[in-house]
N, C-alpha and C. Protein backbone atom coordinates (compact mmCIF):
# COMPACT_ATOMS: atom_id res chain seq x y z
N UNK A 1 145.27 25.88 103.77
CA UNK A 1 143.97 26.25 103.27
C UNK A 1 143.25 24.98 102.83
N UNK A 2 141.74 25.23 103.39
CA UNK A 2 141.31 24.08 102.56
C UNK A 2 139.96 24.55 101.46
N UNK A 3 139.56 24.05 100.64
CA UNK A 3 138.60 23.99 99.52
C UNK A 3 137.83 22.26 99.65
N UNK A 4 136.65 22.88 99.16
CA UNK A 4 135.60 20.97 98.93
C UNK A 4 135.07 21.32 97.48
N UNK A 5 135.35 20.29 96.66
CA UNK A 5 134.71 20.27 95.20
C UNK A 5 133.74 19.28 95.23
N UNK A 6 132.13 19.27 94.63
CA UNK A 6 131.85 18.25 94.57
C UNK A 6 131.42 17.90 93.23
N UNK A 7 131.82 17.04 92.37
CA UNK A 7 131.68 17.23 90.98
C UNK A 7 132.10 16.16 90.38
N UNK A 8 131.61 15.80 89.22
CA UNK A 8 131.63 14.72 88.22
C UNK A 8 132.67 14.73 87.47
N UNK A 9 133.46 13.43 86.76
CA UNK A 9 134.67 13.53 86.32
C UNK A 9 134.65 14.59 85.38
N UNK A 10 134.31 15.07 84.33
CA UNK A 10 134.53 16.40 83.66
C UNK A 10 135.11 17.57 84.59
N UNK A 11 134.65 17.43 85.68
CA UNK A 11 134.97 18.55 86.40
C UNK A 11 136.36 18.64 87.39
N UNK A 12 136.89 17.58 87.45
CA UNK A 12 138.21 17.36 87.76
C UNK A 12 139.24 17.99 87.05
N UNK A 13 139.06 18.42 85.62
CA UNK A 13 139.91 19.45 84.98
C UNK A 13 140.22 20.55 85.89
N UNK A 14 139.19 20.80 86.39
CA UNK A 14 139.02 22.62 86.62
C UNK A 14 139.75 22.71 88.64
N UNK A 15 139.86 21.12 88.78
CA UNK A 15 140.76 20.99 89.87
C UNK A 15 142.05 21.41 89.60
N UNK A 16 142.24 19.92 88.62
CA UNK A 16 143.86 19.49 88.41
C UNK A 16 144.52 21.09 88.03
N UNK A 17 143.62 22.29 87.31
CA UNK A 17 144.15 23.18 87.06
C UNK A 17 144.39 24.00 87.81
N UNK A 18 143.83 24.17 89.12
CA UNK A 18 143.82 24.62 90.07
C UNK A 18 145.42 24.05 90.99
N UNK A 19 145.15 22.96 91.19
CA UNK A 19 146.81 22.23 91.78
C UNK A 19 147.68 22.75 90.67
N UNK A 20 147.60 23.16 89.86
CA UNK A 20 149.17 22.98 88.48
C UNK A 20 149.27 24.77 88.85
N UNK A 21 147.81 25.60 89.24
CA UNK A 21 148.10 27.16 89.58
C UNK A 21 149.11 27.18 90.50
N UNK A 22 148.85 26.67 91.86
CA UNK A 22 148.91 26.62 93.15
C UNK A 22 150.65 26.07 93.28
N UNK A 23 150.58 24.97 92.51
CA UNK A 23 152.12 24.19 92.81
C UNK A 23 152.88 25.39 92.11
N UNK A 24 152.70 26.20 90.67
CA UNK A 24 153.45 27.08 90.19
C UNK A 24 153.19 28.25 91.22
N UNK A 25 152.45 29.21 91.51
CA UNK A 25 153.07 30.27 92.54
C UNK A 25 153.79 29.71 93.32
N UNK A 26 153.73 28.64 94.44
CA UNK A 26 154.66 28.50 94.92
C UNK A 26 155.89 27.87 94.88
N UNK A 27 156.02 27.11 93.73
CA UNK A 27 157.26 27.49 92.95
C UNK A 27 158.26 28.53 92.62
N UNK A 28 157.05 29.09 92.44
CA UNK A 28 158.02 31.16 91.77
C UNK A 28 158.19 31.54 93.04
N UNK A 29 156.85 31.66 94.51
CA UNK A 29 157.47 31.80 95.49
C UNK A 29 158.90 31.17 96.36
N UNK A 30 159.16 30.45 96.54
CA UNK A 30 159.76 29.63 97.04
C UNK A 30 161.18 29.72 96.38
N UNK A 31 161.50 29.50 95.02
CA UNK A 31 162.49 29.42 94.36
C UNK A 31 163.18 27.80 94.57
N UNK A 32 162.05 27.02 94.35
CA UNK A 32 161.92 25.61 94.72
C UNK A 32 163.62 24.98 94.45
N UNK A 33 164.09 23.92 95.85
CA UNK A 33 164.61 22.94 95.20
C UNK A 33 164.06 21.82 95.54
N UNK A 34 163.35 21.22 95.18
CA UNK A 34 162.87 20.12 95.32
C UNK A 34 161.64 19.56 94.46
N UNK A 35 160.99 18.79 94.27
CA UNK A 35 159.53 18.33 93.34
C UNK A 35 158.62 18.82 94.40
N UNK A 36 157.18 19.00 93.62
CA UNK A 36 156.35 19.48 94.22
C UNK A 36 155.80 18.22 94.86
N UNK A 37 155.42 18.04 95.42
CA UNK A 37 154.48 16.20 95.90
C UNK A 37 152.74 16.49 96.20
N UNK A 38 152.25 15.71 95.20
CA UNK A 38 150.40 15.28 95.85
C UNK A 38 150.72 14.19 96.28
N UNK A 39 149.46 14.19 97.26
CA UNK A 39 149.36 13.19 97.97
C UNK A 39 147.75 12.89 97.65
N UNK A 40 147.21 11.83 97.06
CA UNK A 40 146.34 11.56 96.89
C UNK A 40 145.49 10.37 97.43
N UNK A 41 144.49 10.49 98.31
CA UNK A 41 143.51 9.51 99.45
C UNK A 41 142.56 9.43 99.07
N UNK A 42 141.72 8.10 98.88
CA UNK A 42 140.69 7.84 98.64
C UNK A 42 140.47 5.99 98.36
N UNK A 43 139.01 5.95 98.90
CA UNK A 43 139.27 4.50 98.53
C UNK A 43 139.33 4.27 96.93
N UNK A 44 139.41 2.90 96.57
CA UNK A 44 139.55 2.56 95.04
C UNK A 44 138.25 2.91 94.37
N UNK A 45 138.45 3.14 93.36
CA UNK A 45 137.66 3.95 92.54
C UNK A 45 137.36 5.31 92.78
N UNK A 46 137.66 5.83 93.97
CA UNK A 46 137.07 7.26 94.06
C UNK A 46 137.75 8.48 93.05
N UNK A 47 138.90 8.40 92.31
CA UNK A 47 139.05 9.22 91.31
C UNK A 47 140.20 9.48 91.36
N UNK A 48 141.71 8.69 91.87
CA UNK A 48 142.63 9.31 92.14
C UNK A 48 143.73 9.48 90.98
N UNK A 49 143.58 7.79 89.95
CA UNK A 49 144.12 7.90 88.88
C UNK A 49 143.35 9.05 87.74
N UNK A 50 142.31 9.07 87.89
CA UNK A 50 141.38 10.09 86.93
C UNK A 50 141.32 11.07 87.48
N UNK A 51 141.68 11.88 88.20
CA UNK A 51 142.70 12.97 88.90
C UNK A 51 144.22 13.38 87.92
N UNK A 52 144.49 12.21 88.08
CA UNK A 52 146.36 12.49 87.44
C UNK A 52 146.15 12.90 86.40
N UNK A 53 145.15 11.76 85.31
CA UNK A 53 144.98 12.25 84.11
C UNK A 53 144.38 13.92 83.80
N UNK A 54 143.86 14.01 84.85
CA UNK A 54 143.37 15.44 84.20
C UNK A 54 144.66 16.18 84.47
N UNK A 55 145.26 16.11 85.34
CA UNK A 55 146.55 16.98 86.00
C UNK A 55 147.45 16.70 84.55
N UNK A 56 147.87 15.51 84.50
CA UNK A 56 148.54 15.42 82.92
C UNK A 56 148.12 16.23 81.68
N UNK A 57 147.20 16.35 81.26
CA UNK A 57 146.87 16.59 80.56
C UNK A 57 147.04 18.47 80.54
N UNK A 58 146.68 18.65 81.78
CA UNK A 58 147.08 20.49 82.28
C UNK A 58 148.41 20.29 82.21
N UNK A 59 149.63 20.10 82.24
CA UNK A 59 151.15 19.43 82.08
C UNK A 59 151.14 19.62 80.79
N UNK A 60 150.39 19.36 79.37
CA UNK A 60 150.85 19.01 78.44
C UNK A 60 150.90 17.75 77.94
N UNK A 61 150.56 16.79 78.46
CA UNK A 61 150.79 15.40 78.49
C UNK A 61 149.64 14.52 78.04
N UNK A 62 149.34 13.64 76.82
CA UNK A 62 148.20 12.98 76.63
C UNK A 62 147.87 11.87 77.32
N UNK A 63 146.73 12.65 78.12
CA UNK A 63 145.98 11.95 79.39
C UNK A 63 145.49 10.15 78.55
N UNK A 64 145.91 9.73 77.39
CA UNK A 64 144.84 8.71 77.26
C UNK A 64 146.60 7.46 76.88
N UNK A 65 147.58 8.28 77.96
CA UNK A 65 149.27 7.31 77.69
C UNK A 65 148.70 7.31 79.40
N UNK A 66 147.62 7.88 80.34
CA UNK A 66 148.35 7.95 81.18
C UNK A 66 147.47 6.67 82.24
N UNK A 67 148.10 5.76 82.96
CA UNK A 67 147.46 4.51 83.73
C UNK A 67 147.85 4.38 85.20
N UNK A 68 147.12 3.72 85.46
CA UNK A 68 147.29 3.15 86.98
C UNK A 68 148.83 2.34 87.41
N UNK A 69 149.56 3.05 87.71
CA UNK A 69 151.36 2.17 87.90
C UNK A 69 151.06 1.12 89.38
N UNK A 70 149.83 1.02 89.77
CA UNK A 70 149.17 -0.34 90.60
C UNK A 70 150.26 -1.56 90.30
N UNK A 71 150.35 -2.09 89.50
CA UNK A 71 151.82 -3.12 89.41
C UNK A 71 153.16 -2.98 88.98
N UNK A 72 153.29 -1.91 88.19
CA UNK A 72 154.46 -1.46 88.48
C UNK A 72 154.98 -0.02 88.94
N UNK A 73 154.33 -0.12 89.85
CA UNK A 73 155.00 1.54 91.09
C UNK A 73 154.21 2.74 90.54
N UNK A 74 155.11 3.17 89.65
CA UNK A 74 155.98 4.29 89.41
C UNK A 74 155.68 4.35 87.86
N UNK A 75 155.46 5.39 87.23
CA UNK A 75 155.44 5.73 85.87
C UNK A 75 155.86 7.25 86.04
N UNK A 76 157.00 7.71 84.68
CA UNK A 76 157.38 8.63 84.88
C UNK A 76 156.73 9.52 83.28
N UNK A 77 156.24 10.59 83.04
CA UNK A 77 155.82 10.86 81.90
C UNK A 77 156.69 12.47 81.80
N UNK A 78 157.36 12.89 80.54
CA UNK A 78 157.23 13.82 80.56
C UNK A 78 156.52 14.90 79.91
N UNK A 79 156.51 16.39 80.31
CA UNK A 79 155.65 17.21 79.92
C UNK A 79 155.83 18.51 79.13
N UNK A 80 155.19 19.23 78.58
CA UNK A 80 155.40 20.23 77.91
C UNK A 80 155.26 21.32 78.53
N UNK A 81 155.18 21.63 79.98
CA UNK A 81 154.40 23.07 80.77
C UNK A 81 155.71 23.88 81.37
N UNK A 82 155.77 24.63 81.39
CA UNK A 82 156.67 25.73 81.43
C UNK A 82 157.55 25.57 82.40
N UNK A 83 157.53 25.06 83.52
CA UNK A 83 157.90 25.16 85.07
C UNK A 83 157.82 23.65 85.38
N UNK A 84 156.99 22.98 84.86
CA UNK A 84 157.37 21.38 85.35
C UNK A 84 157.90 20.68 84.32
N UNK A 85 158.65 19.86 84.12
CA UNK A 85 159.05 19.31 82.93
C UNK A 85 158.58 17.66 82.97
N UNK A 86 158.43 17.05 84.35
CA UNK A 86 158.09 15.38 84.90
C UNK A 86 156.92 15.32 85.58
N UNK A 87 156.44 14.50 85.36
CA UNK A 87 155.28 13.73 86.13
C UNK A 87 155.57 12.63 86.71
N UNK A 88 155.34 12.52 88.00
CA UNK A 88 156.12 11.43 88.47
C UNK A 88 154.45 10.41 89.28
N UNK A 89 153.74 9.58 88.48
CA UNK A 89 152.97 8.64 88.91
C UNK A 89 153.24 7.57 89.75
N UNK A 90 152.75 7.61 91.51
CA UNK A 90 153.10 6.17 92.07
C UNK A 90 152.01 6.01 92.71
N UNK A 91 152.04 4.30 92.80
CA UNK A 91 150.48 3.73 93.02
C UNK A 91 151.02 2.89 94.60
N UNK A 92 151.23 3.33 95.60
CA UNK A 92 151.94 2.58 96.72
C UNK A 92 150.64 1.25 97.16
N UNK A 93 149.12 1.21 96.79
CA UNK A 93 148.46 0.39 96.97
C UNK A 93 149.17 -0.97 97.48
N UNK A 94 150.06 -1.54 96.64
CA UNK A 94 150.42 -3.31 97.08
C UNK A 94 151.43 -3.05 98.27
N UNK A 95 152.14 -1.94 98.45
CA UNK A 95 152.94 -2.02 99.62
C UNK A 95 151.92 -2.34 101.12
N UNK A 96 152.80 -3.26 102.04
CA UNK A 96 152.62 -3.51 103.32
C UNK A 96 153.22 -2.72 104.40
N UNK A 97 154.30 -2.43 104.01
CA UNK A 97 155.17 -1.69 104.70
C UNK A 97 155.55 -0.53 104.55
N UNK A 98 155.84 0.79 105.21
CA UNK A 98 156.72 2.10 104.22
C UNK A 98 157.80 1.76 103.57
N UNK A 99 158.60 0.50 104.41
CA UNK A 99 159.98 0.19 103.89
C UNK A 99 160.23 -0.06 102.68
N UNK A 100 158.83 -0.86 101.75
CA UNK A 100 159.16 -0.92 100.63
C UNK A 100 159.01 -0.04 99.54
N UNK A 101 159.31 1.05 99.84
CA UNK A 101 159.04 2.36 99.09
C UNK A 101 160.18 2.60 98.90
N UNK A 102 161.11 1.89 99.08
CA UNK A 102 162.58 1.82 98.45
C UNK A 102 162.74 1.63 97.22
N UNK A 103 161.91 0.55 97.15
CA UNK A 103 162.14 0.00 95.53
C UNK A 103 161.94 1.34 94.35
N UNK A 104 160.93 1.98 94.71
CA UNK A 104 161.02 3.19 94.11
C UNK A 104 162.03 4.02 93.39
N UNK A 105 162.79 4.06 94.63
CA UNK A 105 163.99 4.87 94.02
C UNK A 105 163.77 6.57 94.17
N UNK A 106 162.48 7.40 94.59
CA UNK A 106 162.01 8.49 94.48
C UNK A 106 163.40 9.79 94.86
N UNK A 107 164.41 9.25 95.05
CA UNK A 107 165.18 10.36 95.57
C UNK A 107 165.54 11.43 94.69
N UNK A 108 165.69 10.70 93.65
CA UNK A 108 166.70 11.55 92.27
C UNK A 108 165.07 12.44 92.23
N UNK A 109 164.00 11.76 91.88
CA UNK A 109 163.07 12.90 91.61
C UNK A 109 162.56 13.82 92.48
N UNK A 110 162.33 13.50 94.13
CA UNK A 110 162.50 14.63 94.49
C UNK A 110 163.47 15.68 94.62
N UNK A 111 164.56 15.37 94.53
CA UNK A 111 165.73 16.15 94.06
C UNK A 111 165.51 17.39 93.26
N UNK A 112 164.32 16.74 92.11
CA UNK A 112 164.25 17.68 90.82
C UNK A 112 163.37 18.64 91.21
N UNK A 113 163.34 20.16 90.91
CA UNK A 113 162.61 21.34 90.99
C UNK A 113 161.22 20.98 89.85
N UNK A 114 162.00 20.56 89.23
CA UNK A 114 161.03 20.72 87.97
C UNK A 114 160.18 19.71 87.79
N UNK A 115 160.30 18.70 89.05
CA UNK A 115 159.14 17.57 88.75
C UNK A 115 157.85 17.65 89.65
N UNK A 116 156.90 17.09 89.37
CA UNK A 116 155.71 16.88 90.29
C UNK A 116 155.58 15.77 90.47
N UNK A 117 155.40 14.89 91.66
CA UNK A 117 154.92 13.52 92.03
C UNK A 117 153.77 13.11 92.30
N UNK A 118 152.97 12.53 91.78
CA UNK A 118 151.89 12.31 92.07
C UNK A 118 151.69 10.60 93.14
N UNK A 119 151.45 10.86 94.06
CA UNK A 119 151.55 9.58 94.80
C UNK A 119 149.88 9.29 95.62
N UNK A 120 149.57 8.08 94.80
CA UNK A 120 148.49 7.64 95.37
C UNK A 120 148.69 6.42 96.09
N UNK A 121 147.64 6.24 97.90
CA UNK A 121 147.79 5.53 98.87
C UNK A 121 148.91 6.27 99.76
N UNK A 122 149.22 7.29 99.84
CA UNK A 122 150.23 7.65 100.60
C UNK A 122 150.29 7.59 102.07
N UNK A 123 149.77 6.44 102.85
CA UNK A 123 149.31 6.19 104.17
C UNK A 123 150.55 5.03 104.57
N UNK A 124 150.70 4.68 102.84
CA UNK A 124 151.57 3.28 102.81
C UNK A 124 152.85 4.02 102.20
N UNK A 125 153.43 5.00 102.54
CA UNK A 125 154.61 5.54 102.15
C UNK A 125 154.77 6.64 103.12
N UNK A 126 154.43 6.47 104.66
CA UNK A 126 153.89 7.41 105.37
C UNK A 126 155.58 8.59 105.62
N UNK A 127 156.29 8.51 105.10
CA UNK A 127 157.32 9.74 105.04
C UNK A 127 157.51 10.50 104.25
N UNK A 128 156.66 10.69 103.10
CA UNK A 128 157.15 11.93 102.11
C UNK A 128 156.07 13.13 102.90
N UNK A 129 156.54 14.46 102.80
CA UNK A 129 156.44 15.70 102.84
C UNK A 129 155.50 16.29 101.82
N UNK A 130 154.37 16.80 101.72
CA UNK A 130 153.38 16.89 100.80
C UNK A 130 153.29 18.27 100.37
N UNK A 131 153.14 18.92 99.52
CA UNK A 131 153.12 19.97 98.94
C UNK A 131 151.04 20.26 98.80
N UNK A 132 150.60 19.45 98.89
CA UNK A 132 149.24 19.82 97.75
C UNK A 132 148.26 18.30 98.58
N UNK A 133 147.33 18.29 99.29
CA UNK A 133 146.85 16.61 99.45
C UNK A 133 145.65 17.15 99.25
N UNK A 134 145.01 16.10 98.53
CA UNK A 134 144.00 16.10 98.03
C UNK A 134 143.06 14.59 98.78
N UNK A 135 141.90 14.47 99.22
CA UNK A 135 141.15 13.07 99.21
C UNK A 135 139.86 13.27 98.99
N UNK A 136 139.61 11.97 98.31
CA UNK A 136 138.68 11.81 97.55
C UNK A 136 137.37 10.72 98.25
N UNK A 137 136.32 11.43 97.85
CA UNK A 137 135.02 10.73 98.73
C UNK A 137 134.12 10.75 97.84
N UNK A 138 133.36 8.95 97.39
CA UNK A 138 132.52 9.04 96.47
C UNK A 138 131.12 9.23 96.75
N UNK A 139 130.53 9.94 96.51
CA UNK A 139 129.19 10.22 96.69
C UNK A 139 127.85 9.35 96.18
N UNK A 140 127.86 9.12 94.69
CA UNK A 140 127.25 8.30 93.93
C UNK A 140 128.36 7.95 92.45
N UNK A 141 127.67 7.24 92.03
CA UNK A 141 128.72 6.59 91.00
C UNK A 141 129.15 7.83 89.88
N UNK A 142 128.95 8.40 89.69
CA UNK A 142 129.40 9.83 89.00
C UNK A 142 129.79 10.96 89.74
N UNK A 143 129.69 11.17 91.30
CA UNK A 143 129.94 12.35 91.96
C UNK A 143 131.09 12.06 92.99
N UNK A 144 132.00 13.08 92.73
CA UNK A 144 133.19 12.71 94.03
C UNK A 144 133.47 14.11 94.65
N UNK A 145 133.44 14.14 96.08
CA UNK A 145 133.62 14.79 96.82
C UNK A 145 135.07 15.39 97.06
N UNK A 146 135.76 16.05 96.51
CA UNK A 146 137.65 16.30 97.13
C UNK A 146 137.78 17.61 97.76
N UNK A 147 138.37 17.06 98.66
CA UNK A 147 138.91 18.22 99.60
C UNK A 147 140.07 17.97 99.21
N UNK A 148 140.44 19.36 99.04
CA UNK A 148 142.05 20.11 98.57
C UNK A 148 142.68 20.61 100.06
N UNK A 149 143.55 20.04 100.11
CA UNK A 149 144.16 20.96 101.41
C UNK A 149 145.66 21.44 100.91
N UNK A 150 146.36 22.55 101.78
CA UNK A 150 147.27 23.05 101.13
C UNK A 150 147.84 24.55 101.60
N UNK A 151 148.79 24.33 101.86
CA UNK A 151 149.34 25.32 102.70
C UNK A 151 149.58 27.11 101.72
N UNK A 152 149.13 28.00 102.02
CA UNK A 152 149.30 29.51 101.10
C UNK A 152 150.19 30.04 101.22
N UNK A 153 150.78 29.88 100.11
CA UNK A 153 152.06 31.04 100.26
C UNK A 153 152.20 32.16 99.93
């Protein structure tokens, strides 16, 4: 399925809440073993870390701990929401290669049912399996365009 939002950062809440609906039914559907995965596209600045934060913050999680892991990978936060317990932040931007998406380490967390990954640049990590992709298109300096895509279960 797909959806187009076009809307100013305030309004990215009423996304991220929408992905945290969507990843939980099919959770309960599914009887998940594995993390849920976004995949998040857009050039820089178009809203992908200010995305997470709103998603964090629907998690339980205070959106103003939460940053760009651009130099170091990977930030892991945890959360207070019923069904996810991890947030799993990665910024693959400096990678050249998929290969170095090793350094990561992502296995143990997709492993986990109970985590969500949030992975931005995922063009440069071109093997994970996506649950939820989202990309982002800036319109004017306050308006971003996202298309949600996403399979119905």
């Amino acid at each position: 399925m797909k959806e187009t939002f076009t809307l100013n950062e305030k309004g990215l809440i009423n996304v991220a809440e929408k992905v945290a609906d969507i990843l939980s039914t099919n959770y309960k559907a599914e009887n998940s073993s594995r993390a849920k995965i976004i995949l998040l596209d857009g050039d820089l600045g178009a809203g992908k870390t200010t995305f997470t934060k709103a998603l964090a913050e629907v998690l339980g999680i205070n959106s103003d701990s939460v940053h760009s892991p651009t130099f170091i990978l990977k930030k892991t936060y945890d959360t207070s929401h019923s069904l996810f317990t991890k947030l799993v932040h990665v910024d693959a931007y400096r990678f050249t290669h998929p290969s170095e998406a090793g350094v990561l380490r992502l296995e143990d967390d997709i492993k986990n049912p109970q985590a969500i990954i949030a992975v931005e640049w995922p063009s440069k990590m071109n093997y994970i399996k996506s649950d939820i992709e989202l990309t982002f298109n800036v319109i004017d300096e306050d308006t971003r365009e996202i298309i949600l895509s996403y399979d119905q279960k």
